[in-house]
C-alpha atoms as a PDB file:
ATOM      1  CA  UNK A   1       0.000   0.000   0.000  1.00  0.00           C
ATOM      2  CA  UNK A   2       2.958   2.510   1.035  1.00  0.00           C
ATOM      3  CA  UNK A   3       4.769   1.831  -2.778  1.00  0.00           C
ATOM      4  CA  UNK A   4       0.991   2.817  -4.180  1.00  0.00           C
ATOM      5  CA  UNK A   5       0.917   5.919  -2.267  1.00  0.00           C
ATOM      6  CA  UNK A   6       4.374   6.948  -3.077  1.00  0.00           C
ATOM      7  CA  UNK A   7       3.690   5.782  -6.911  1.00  0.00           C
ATOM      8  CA  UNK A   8       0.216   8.128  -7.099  1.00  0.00           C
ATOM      9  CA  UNK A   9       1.988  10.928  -5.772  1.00  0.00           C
ATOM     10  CA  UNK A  10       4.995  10.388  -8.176  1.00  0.00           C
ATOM     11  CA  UNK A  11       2.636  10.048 -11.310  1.00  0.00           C
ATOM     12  CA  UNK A  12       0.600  13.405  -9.888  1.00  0.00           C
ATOM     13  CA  UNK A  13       3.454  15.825  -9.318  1.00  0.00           C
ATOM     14  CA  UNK A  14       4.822  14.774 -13.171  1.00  0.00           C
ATOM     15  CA  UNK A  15       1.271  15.190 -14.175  1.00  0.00           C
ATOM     16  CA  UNK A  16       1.093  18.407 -12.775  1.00  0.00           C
ATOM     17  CA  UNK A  17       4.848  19.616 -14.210  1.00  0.00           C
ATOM     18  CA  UNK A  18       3.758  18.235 -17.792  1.00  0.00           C
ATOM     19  CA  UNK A  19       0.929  20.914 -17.815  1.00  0.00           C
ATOM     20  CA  UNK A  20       2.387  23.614 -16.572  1.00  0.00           C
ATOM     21  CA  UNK A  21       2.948  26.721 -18.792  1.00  0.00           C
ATOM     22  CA  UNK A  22       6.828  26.615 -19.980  1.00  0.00           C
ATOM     23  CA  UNK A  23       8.930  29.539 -19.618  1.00  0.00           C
ATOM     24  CA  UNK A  24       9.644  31.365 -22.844  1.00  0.00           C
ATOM     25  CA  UNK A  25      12.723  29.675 -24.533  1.00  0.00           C
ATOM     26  CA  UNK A  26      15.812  31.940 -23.883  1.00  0.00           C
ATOM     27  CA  UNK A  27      16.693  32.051 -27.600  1.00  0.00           C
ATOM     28  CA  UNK A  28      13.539  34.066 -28.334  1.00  0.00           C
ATOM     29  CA  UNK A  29      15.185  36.170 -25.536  1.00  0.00           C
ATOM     30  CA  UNK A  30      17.453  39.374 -25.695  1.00  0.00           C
ATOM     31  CA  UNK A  31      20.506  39.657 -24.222  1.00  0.00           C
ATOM     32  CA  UNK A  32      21.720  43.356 -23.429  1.00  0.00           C
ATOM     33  CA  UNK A  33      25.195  43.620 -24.122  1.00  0.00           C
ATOM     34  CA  UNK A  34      27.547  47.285 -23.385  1.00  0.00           C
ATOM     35  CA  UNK A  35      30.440  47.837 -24.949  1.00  0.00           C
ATOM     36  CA  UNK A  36      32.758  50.367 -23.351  1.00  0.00           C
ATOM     37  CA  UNK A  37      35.454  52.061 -24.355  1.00  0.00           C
ATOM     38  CA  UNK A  38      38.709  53.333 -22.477  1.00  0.00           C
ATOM     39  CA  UNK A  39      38.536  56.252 -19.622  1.00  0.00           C
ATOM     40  CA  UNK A  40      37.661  57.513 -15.957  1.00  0.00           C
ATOM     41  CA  UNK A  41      33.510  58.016 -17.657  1.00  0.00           C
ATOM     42  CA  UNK A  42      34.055  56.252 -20.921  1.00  0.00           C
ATOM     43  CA  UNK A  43      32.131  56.015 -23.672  1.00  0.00           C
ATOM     44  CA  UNK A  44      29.722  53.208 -24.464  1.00  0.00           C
ATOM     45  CA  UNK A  45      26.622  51.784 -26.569  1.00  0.00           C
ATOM     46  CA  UNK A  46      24.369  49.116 -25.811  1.00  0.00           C
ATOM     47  CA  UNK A  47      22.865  46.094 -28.044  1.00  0.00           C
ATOM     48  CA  UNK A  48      20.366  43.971 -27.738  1.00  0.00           C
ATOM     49  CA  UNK A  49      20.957  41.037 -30.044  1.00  0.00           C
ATOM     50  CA  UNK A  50      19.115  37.483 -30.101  1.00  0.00           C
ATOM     51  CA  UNK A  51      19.849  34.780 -27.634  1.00  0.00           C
ATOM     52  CA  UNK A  52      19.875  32.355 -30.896  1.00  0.00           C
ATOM     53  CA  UNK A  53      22.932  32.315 -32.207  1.00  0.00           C
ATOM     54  CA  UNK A  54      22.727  33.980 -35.487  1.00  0.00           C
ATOM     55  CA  UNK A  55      25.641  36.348 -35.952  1.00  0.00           C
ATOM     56  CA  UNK A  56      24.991  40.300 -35.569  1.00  0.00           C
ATOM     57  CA  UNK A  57      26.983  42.727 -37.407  1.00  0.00           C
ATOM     58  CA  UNK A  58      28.190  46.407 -35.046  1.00  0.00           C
ATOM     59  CA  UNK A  59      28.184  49.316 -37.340  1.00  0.00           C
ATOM     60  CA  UNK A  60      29.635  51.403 -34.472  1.00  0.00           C
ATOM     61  CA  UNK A  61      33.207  53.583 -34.578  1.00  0.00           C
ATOM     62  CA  UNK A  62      34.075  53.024 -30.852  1.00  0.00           C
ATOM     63  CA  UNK A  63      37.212  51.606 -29.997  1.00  0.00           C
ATOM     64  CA  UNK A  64      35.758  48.920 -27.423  1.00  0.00           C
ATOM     65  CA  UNK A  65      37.942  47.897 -24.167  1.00  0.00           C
ATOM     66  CA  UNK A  66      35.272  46.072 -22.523  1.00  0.00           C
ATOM     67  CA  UNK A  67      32.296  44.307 -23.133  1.00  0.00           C
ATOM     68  CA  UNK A  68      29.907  43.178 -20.470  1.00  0.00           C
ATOM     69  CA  UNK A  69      26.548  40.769 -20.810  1.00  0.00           C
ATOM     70  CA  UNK A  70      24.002  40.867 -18.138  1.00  0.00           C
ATOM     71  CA  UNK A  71      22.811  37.530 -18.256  1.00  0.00           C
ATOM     72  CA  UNK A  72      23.815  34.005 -16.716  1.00  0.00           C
ATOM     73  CA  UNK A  73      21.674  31.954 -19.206  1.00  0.00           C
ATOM     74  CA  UNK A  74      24.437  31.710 -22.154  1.00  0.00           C
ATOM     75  CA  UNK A  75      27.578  32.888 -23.671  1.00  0.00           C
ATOM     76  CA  UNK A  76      28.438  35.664 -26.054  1.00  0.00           C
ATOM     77  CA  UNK A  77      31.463  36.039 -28.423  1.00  0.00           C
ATOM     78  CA  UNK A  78      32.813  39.176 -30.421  1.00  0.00           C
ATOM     79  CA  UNK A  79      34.981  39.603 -33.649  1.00  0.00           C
ATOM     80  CA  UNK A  80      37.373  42.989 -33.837  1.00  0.00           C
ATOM     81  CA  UNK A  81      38.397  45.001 -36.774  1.00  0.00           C
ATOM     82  CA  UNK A  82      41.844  43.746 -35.710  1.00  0.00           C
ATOM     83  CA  UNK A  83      41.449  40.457 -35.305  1.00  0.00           C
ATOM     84  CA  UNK A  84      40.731  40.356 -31.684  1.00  0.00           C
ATOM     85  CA  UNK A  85      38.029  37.644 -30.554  1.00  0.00           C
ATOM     86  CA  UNK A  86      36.326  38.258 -27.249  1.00  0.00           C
ATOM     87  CA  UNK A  87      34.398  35.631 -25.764  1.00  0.00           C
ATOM     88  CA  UNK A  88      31.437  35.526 -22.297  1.00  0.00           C
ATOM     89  CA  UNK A  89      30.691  32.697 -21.024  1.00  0.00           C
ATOM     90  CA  UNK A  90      27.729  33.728 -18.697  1.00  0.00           C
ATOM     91  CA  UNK A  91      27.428  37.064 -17.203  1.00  0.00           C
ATOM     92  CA  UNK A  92      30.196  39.683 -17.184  1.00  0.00           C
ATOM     93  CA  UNK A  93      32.598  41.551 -17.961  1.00  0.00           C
ATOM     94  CA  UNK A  94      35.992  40.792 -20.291  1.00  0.00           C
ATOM     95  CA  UNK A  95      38.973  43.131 -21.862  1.00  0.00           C
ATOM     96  CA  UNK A  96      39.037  43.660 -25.617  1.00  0.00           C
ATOM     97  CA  UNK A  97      42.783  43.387 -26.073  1.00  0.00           C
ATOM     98  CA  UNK A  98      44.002  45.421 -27.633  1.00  0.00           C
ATOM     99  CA  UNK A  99      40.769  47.497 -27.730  1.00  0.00           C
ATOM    100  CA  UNK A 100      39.286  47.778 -31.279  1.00  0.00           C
ATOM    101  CA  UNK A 101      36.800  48.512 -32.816  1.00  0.00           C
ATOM    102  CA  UNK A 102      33.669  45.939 -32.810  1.00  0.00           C
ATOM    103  CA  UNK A 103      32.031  44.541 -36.335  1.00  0.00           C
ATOM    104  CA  UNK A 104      30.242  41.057 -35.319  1.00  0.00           C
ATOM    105  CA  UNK A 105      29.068  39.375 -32.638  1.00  0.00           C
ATOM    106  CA  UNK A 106      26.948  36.321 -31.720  1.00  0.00           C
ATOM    107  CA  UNK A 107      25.466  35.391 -28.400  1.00  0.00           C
ATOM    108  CA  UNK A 108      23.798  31.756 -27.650  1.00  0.00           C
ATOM    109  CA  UNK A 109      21.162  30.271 -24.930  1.00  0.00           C
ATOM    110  CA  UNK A 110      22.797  27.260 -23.145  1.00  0.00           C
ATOM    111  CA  UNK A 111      18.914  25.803 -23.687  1.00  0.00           C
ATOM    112  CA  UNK A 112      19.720  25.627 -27.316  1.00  0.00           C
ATOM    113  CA  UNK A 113      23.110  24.605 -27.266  1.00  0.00           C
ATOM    114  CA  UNK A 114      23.732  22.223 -24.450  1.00  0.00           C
ATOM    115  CA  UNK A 115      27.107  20.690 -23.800  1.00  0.00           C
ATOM    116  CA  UNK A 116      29.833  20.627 -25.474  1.00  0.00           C
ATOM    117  CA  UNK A 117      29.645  24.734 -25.984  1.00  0.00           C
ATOM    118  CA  UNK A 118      29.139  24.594 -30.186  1.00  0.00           C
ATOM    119  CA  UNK A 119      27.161  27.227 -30.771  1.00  0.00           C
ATOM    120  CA  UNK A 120      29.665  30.376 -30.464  1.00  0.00           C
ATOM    121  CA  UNK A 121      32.930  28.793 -31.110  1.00  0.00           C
END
């Protein structure tokens, strides 16, 4: 009798789980992203790309030293005029070295790319 009372209670809570609303996927989500450039108040600009993966292009003239994403959920990489490649895996801040100018980016859910990281490589 105990292992059918355990059992109902099992099958109820999935029950219950399967019909609950889900959460909005994270790849239909924005990520806000700044990009900063050197200086006691520097300058910066903000983007809010996808959380999907597709590449972005930056049409912006600032000479970026540091690029922060405010969200845990994924990972974010950037391409320089210069060559340099700036990756975030969750949220934060990392140095553009040397700092350059910005022209792509792409930034990726972990819900839609699991493990091993293949999305922003």
């Amino acid at each position: 009798m105990k292992l059918f009372t355990v059992s109902a209670a099992l099958l109820l809570a999935a029950l219950d789980l399967a019909s609950a609303t889900p959460a909005q996927p994270l790849a239909r989500q924005a990520v806000v992203v700044t990009l900063e450039g050197a200086g006691p108040n520097p300058p910066s600009y903000t983007l809010t790309p996808s959380f999907d993966g597709s590449t972005f292009t930056i049409d912006n003239p600032l000479s970026v030293s540091h690029i922060n994403v405010n969200t845990a959920e994924g990972i974010c990489t950037f391409h320089g005029i210069d060559g340099a490649n700036t990756t975030i895996i969750s949220e934060g801040t990392e140095d553009v070295g040397p700092p350059q100018v910005q022209v792509s980016g792409r930034c990726c859910a972990f819900s839609c790319i699991g493990f091993p990281i293949n999305c922003c490589g």
